[in-house]
Every structure is written in C-alpha cells, then in structure tokens.
Protein backbone atom coordinates (compact mmCIF):
# COMPACT_ATOMS: atom_id res chain seq x y z
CA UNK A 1 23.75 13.39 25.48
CA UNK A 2 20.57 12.07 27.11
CA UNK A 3 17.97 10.79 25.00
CA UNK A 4 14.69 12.46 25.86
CA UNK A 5 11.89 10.90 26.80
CA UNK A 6 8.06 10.93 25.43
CA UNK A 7 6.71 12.77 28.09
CA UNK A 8 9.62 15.53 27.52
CA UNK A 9 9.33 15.66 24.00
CA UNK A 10 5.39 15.71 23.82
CA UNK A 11 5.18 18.56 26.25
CA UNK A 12 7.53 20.82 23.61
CA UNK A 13 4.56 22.64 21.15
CA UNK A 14 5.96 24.18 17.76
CA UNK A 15 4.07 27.30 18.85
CA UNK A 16 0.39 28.65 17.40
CA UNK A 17 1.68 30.76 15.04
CA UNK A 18 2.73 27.69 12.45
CA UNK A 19 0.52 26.19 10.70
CA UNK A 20 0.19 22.22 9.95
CA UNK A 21 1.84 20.75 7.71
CA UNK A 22 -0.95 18.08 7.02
CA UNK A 23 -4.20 19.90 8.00
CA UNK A 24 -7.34 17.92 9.37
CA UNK A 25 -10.26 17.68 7.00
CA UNK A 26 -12.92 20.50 7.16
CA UNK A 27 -12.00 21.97 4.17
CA UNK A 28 -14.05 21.56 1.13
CA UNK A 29 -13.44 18.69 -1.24
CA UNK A 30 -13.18 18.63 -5.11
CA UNK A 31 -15.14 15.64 -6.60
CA UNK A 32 -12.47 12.95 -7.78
CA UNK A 33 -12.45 13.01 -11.58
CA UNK A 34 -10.86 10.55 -14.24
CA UNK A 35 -9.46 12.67 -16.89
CA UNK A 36 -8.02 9.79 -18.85
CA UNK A 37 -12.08 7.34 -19.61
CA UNK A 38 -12.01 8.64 -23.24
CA UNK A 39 -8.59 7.56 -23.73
CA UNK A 40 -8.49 4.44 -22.22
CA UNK A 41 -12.09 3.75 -23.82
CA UNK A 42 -10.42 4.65 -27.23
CA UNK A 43 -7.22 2.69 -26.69
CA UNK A 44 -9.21 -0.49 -25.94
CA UNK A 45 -11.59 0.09 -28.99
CA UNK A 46 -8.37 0.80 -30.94
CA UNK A 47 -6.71 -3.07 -29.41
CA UNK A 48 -10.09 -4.82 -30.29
CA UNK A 49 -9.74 -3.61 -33.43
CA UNK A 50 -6.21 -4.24 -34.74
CA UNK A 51 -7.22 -7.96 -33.06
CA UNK A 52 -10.58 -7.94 -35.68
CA UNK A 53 -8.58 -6.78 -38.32
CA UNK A 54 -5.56 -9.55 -37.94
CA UNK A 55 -7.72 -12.29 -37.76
CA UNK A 56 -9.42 -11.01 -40.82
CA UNK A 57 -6.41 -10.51 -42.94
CA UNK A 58 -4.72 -14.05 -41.57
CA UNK A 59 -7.48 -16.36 -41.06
C-alpha cells in the first residue's frame, strides 16, 4: 500500500460538523488558584516546630 504523502493527507478535512478536540483560546479563563497555601503554610509551621521542640527537649 502506498504511503500518502503531506500534500494528500493535508487536503483530507474531518468535516465542519466535528468539533476540536483541543479548541483555540477565546474562551473565558478561570483565575489559577492554590487550594493547598493553608496546608502547606501549616505543615511547615508544624516541621519548625517539632525541630524547636527537639532541640529543647535534647539540648
């Protein structure tokens, strides 16, 4: 079987009535959000703080 080339398989549309699978922008955007600050702020605060405490327990 022949292989086809570019200009063969460019010409070929899937047809108008498909829509994209990826479409282009122009749509509006939710603002990016970071669910997880509290957390991570708490988990650090919660490291720092078993790290105080050790070294206050073993000095």
């Amino acid at each position: 079987m022949a292989d086809p080339g570019d200009r063969d398989f460019y010409q070929r549309s899937p047809g108008a009535h498909l829509p994209e699978d990826r479409p282009r922008g122009g749509g509006p955007r939710r603002p990016l959000k970071h669910p997880g600050t509290l957390g991570t702020v708490l988990l650090v605060a919660l490291v720092i703080l078993v790290i105080l405490v050790g070294i206050a327990l073993f000095p």
